[in-house]
N, C-alpha and C. Protein backbone atom coordinates (compact mmCIF):
# COMPACT_ATOMS: atom_id res chain seq x y z
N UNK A 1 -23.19 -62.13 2.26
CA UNK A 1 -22.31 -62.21 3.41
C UNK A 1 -21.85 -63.65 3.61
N UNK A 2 -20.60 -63.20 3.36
CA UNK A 2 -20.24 -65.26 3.78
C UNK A 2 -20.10 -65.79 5.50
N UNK A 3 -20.22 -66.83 5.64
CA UNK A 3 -20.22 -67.42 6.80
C UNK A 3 -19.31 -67.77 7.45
N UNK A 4 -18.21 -67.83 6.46
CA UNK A 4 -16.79 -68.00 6.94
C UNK A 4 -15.80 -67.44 7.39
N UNK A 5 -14.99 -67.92 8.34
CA UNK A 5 -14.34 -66.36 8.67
C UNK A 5 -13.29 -65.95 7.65
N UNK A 6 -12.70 -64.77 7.74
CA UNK A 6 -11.78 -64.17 6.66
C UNK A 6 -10.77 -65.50 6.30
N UNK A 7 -10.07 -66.39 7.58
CA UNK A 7 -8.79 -66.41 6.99
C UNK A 7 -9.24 -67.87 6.09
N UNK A 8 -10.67 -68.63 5.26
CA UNK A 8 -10.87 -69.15 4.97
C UNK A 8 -11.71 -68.97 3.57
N UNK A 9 -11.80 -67.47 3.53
CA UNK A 9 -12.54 -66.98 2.30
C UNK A 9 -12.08 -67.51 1.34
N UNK A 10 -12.72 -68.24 0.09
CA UNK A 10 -11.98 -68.74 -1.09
C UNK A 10 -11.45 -70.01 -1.12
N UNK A 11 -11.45 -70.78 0.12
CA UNK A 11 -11.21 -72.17 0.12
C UNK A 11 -12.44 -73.27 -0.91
N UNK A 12 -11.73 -73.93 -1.17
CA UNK A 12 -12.53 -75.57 -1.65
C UNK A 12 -14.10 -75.46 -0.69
N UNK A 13 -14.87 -76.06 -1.24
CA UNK A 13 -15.69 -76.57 -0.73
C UNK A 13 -16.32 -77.78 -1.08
N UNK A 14 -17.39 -78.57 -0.21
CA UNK A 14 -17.39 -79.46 -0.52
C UNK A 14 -18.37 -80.13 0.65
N UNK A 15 -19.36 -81.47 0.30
CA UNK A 15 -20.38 -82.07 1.11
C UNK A 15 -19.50 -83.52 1.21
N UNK A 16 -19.30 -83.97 2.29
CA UNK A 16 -19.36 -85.70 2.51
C UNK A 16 -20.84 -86.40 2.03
N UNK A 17 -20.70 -87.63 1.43
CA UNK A 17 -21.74 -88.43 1.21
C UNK A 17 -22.74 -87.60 0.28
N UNK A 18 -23.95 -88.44 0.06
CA UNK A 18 -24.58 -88.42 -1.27
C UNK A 18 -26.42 -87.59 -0.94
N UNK A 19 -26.50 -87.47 0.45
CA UNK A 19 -27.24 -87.18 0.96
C UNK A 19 -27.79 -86.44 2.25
N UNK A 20 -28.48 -86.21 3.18
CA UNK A 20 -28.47 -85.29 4.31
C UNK A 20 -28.35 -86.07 5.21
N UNK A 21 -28.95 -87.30 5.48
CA UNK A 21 -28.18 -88.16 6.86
C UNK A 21 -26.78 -88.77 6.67
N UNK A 22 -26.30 -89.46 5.93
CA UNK A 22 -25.10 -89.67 5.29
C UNK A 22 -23.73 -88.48 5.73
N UNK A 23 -24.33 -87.36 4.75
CA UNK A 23 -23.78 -85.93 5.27
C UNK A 23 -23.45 -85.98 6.69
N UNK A 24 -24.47 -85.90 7.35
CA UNK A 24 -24.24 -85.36 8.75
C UNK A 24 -23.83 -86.60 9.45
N UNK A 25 -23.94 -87.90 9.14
CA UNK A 25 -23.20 -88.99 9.76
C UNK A 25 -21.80 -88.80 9.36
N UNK A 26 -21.33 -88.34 8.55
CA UNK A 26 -19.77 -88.55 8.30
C UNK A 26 -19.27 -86.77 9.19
N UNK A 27 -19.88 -86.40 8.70
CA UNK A 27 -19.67 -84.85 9.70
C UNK A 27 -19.21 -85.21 11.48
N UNK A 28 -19.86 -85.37 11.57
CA UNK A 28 -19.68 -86.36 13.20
C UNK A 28 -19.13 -86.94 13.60
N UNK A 29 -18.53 -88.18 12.85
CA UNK A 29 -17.44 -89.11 12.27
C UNK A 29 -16.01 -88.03 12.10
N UNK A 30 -15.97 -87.00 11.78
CA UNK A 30 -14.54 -86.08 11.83
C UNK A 30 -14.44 -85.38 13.11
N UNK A 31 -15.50 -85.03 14.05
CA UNK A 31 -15.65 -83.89 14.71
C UNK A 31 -15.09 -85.01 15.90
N UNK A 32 -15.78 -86.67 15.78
CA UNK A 32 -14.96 -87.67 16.80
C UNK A 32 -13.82 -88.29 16.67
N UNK A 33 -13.26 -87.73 15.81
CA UNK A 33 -11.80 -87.81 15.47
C UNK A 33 -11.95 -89.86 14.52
N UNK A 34 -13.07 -90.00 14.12
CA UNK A 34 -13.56 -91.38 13.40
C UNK A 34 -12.60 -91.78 12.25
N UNK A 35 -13.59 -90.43 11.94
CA UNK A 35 -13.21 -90.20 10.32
C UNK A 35 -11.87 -89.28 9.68
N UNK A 36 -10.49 -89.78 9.38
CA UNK A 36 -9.44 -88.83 9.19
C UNK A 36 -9.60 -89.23 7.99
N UNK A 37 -9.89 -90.17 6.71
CA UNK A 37 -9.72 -89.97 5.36
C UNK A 37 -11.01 -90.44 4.17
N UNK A 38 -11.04 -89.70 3.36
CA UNK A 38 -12.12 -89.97 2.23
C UNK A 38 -11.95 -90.17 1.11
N UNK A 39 -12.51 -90.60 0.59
CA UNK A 39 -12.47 -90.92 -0.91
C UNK A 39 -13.33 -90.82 -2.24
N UNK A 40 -13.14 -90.61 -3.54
CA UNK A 40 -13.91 -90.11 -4.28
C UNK A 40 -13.27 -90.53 -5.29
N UNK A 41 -14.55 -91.28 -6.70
CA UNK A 41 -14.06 -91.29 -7.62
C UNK A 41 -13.23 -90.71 -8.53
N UNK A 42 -12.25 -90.68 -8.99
CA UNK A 42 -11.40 -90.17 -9.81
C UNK A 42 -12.28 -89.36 -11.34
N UNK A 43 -13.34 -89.85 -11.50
CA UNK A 43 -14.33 -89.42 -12.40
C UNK A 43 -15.18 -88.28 -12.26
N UNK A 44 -15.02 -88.06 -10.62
CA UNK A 44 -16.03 -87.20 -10.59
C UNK A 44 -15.03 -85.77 -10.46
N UNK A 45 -13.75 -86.00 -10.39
CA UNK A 45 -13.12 -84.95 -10.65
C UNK A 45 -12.17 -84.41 -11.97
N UNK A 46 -12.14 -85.52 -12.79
CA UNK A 46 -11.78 -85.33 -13.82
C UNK A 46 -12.60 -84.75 -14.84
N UNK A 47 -14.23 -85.50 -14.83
CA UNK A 47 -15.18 -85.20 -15.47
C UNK A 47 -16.50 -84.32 -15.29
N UNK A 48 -16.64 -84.22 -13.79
CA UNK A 48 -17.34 -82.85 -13.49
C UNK A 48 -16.88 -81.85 -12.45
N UNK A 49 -15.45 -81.53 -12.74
CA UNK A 49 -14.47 -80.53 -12.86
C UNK A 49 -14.14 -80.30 -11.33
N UNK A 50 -14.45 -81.32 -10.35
CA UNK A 50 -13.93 -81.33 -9.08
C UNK A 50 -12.92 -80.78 -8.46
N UNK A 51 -12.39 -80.16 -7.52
CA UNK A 51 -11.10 -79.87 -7.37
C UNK A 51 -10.34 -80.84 -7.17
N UNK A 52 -9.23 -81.50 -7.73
CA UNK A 52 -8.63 -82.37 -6.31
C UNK A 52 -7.68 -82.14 -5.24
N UNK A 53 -8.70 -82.64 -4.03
CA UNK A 53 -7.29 -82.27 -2.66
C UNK A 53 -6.05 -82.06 -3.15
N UNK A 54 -5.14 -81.04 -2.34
CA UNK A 54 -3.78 -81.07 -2.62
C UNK A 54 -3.46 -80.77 -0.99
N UNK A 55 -2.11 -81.57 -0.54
CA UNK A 55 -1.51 -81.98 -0.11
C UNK A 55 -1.07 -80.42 0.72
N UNK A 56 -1.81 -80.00 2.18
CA UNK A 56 -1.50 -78.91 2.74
C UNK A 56 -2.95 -78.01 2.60
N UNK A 57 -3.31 -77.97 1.25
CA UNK A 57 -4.43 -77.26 1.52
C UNK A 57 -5.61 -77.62 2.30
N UNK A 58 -6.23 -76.57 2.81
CA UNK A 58 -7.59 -76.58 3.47
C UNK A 58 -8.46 -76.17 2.74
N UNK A 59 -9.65 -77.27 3.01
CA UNK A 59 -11.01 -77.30 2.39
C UNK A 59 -12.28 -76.97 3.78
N UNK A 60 -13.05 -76.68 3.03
CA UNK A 60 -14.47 -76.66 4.26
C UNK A 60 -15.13 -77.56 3.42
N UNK A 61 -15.28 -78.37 4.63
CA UNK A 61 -16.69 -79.22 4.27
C UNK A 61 -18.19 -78.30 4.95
N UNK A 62 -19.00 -78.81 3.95
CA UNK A 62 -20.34 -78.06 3.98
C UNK A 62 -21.50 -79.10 4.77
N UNK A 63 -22.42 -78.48 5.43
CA UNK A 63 -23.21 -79.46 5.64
C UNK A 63 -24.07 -79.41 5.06
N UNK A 64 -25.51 -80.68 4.76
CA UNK A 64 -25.99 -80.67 3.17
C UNK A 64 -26.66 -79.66 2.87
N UNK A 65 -27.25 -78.24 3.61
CA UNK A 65 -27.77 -77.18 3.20
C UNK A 65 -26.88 -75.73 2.77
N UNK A 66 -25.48 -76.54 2.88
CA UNK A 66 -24.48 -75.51 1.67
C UNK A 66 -23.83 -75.16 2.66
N UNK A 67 -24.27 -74.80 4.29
CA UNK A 67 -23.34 -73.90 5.42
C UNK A 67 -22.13 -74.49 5.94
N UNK A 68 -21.37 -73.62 6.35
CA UNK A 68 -19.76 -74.68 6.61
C UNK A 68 -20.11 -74.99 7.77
N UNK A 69 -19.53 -76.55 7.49
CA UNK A 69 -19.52 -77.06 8.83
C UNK A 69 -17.82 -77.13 9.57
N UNK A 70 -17.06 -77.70 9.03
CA UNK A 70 -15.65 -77.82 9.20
C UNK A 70 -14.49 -77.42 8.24
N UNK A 71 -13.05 -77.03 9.18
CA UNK A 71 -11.82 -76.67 8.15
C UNK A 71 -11.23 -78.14 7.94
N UNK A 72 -10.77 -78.73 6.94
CA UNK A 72 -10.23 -79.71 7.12
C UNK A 72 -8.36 -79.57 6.53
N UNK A 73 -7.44 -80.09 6.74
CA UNK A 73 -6.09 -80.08 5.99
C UNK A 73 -5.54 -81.13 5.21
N UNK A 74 -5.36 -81.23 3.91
CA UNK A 74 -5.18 -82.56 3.53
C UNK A 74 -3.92 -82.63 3.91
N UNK A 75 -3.75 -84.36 4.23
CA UNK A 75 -2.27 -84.65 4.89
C UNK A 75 -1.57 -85.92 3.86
N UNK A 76 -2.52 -86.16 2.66
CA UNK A 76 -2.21 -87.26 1.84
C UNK A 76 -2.74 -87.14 0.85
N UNK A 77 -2.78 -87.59 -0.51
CA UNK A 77 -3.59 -87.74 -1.42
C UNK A 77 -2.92 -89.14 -2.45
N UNK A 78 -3.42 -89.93 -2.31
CA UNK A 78 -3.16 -91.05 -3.27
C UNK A 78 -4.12 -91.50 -4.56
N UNK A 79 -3.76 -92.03 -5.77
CA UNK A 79 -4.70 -92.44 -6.86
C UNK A 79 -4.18 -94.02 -6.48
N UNK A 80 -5.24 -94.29 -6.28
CA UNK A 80 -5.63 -96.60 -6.13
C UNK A 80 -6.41 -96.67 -6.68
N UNK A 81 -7.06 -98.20 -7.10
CA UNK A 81 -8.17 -98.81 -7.40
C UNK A 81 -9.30 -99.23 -6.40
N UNK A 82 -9.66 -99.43 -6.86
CA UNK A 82 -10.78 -99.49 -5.61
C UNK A 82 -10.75 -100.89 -5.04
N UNK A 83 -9.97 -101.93 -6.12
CA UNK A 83 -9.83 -103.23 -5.61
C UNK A 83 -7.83 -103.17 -5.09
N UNK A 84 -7.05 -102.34 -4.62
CA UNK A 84 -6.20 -101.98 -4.36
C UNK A 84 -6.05 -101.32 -2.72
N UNK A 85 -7.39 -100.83 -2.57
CA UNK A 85 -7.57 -100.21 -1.10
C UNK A 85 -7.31 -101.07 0.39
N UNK A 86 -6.55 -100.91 1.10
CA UNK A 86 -5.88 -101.67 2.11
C UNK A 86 -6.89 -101.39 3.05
N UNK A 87 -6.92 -102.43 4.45
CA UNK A 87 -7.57 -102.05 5.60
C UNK A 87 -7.47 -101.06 6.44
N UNK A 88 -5.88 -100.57 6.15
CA UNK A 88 -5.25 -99.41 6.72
C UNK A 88 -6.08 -97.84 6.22
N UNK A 89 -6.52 -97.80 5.54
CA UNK A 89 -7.01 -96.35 4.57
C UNK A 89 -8.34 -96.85 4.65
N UNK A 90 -9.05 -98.14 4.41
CA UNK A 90 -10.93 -98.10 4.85
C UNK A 90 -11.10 -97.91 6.04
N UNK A 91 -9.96 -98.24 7.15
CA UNK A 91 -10.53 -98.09 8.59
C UNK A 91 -10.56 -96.58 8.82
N UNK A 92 -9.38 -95.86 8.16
CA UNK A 92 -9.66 -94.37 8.25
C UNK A 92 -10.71 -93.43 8.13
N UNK A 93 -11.49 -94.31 7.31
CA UNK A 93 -12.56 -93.40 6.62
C UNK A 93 -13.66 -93.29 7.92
N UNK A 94 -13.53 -94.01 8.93
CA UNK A 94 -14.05 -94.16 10.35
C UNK A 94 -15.77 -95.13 9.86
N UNK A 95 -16.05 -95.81 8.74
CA UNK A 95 -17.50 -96.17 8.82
C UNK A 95 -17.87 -97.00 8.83
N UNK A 96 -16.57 -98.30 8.71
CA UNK A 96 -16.57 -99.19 9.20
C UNK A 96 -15.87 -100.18 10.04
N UNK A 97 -16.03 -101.62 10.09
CA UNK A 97 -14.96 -101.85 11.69
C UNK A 97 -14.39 -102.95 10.59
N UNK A 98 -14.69 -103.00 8.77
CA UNK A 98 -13.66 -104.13 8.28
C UNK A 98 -13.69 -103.41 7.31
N UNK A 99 -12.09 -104.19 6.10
CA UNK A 99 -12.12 -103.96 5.07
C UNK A 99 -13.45 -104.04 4.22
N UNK A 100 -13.96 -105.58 4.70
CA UNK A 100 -15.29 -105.69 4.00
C UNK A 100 -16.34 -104.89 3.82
N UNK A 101 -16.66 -104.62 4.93
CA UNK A 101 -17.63 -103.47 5.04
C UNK A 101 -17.62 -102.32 4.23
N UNK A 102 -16.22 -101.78 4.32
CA UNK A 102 -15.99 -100.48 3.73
C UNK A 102 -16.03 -101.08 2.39
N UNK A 103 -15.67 -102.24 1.56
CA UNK A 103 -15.89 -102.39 0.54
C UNK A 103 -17.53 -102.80 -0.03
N UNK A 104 -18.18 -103.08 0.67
CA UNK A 104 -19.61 -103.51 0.70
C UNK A 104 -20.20 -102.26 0.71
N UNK A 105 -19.78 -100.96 1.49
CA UNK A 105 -20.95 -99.70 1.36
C UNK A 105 -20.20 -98.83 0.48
N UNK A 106 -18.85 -99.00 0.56
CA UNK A 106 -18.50 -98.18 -0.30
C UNK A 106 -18.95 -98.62 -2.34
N UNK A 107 -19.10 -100.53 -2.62
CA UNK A 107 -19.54 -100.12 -3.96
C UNK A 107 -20.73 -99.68 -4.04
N UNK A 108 -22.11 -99.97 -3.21
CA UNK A 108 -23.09 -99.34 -3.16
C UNK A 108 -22.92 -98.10 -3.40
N UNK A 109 -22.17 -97.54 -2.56
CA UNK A 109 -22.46 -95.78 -2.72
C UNK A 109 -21.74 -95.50 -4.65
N UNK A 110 -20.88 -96.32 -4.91
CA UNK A 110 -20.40 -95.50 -6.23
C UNK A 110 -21.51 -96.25 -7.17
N UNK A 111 -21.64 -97.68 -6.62
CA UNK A 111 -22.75 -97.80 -7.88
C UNK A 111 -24.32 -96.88 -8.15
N UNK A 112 -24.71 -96.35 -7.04
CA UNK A 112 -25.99 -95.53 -7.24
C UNK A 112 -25.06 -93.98 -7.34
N UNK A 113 -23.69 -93.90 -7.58
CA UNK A 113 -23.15 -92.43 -7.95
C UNK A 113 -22.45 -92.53 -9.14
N UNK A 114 -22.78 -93.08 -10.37
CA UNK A 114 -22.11 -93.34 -11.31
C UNK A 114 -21.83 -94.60 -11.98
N UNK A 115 -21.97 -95.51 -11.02
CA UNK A 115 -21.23 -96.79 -11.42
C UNK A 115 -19.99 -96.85 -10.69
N UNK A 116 -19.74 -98.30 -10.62
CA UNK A 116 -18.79 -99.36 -9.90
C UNK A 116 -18.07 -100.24 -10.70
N UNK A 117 -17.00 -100.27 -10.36
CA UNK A 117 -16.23 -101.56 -10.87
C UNK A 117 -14.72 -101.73 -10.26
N UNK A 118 -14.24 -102.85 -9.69
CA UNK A 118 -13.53 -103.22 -8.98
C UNK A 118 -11.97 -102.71 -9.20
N UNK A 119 -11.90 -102.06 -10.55
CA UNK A 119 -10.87 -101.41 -10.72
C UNK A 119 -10.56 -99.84 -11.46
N UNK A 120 -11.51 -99.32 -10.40
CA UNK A 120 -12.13 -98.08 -10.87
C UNK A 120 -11.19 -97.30 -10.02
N UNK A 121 -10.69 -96.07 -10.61
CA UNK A 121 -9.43 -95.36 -9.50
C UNK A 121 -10.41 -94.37 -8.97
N UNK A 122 -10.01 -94.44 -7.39
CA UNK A 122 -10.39 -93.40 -6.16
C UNK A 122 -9.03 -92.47 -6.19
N UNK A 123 -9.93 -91.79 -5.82
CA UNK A 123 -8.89 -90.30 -5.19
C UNK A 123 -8.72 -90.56 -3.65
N UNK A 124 -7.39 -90.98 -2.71
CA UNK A 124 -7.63 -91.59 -1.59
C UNK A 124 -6.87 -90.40 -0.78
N UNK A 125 -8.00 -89.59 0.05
CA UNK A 125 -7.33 -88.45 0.73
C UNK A 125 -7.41 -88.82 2.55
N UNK A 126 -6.26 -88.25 2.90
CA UNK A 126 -6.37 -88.20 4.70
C UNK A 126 -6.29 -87.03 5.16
N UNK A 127 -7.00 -86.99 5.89
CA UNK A 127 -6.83 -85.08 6.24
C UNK A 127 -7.19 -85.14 8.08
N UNK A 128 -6.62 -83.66 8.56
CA UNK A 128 -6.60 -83.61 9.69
C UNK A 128 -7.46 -82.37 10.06
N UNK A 129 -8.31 -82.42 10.86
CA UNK A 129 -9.21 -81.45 11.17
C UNK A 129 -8.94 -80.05 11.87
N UNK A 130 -8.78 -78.75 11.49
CA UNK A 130 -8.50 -78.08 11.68
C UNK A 130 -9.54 -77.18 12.49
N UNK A 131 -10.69 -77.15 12.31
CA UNK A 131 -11.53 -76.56 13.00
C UNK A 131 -13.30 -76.63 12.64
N UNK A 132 -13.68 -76.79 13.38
CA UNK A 132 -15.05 -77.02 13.84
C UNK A 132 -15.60 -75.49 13.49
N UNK A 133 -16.41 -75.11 12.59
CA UNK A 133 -16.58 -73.86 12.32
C UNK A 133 -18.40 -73.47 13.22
N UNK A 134 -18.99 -74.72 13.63
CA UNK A 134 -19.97 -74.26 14.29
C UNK A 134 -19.70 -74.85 16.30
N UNK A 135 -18.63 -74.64 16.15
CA UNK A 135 -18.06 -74.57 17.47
C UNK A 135 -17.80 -72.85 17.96
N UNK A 136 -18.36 -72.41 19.10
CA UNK A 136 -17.46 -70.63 19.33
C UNK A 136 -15.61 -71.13 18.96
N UNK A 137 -15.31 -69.83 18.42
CA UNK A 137 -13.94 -69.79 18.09
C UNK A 137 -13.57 -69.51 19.46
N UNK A 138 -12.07 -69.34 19.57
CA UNK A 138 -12.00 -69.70 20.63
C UNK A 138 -11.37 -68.18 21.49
């Protein structure tokens, strides 16, 4: 029995971050309107067969024990480098309050997910939140 309602059966799925607090910190981060865009190595969808966002579709993000947590809509999708990323698109990601920052946790996170390097292409998505799936519908 899926958890989702009908008009979402068959969508993308998918976890924020690399772990269960992470997870649920960026989860929170969308639901406060923080977090409108994310990003992901270009590797991890080329090479372990990722979907990539497309531009209109809706995805559910999962929370880290697989259950949906949110509908999301992508409203952008760009390929950059990771040394190419503006302050405009790290502040989006809602996790930090500088470019720096977002560049400081963000190589951490790719270097313990693969490896890092300053001109490594991200998949740079913005999306708009469509619905809170452990909210009552309405």
């Amino acid at each position: 029995m899926s958890l989702l309602p009908p008009e979402f059966a068959g969508a993308e799925t998918f976890t924020f971050g690399d772990g269960p607090e992470l997870c649920a910190d960026l989860l929170a981060r969308v639901r406060q309107g923080r977090k409108t865009a994310t990003c992901g190595a270009l590797r991890d969808f080329t090479e372990a067969g990722e979907a990539l966002p497309v531009v209109g579709r809706r995805d559910v993000a999962l929370n880290w024990d697989g259950t949906p947590a949110l509908v999301i809509e992508t409203t952008e999708v760009t390929i950059r480098r990771f040394c190419d990323v503006d302050a405009d698109f790290a502040l989006s990601e809602g996790e930090d309050d500088t470019l720096e920052g977002w560049q400081a946790g963000h190589r951490a996170y790719f270097a313990r997910n693969g490896g890092w390097a300053s001109d490594m292409e991200l998949v740079c998505e913005r999306f708009v939140l469509i619905r809170d799936l452990q909210q009552a519908a309405p």
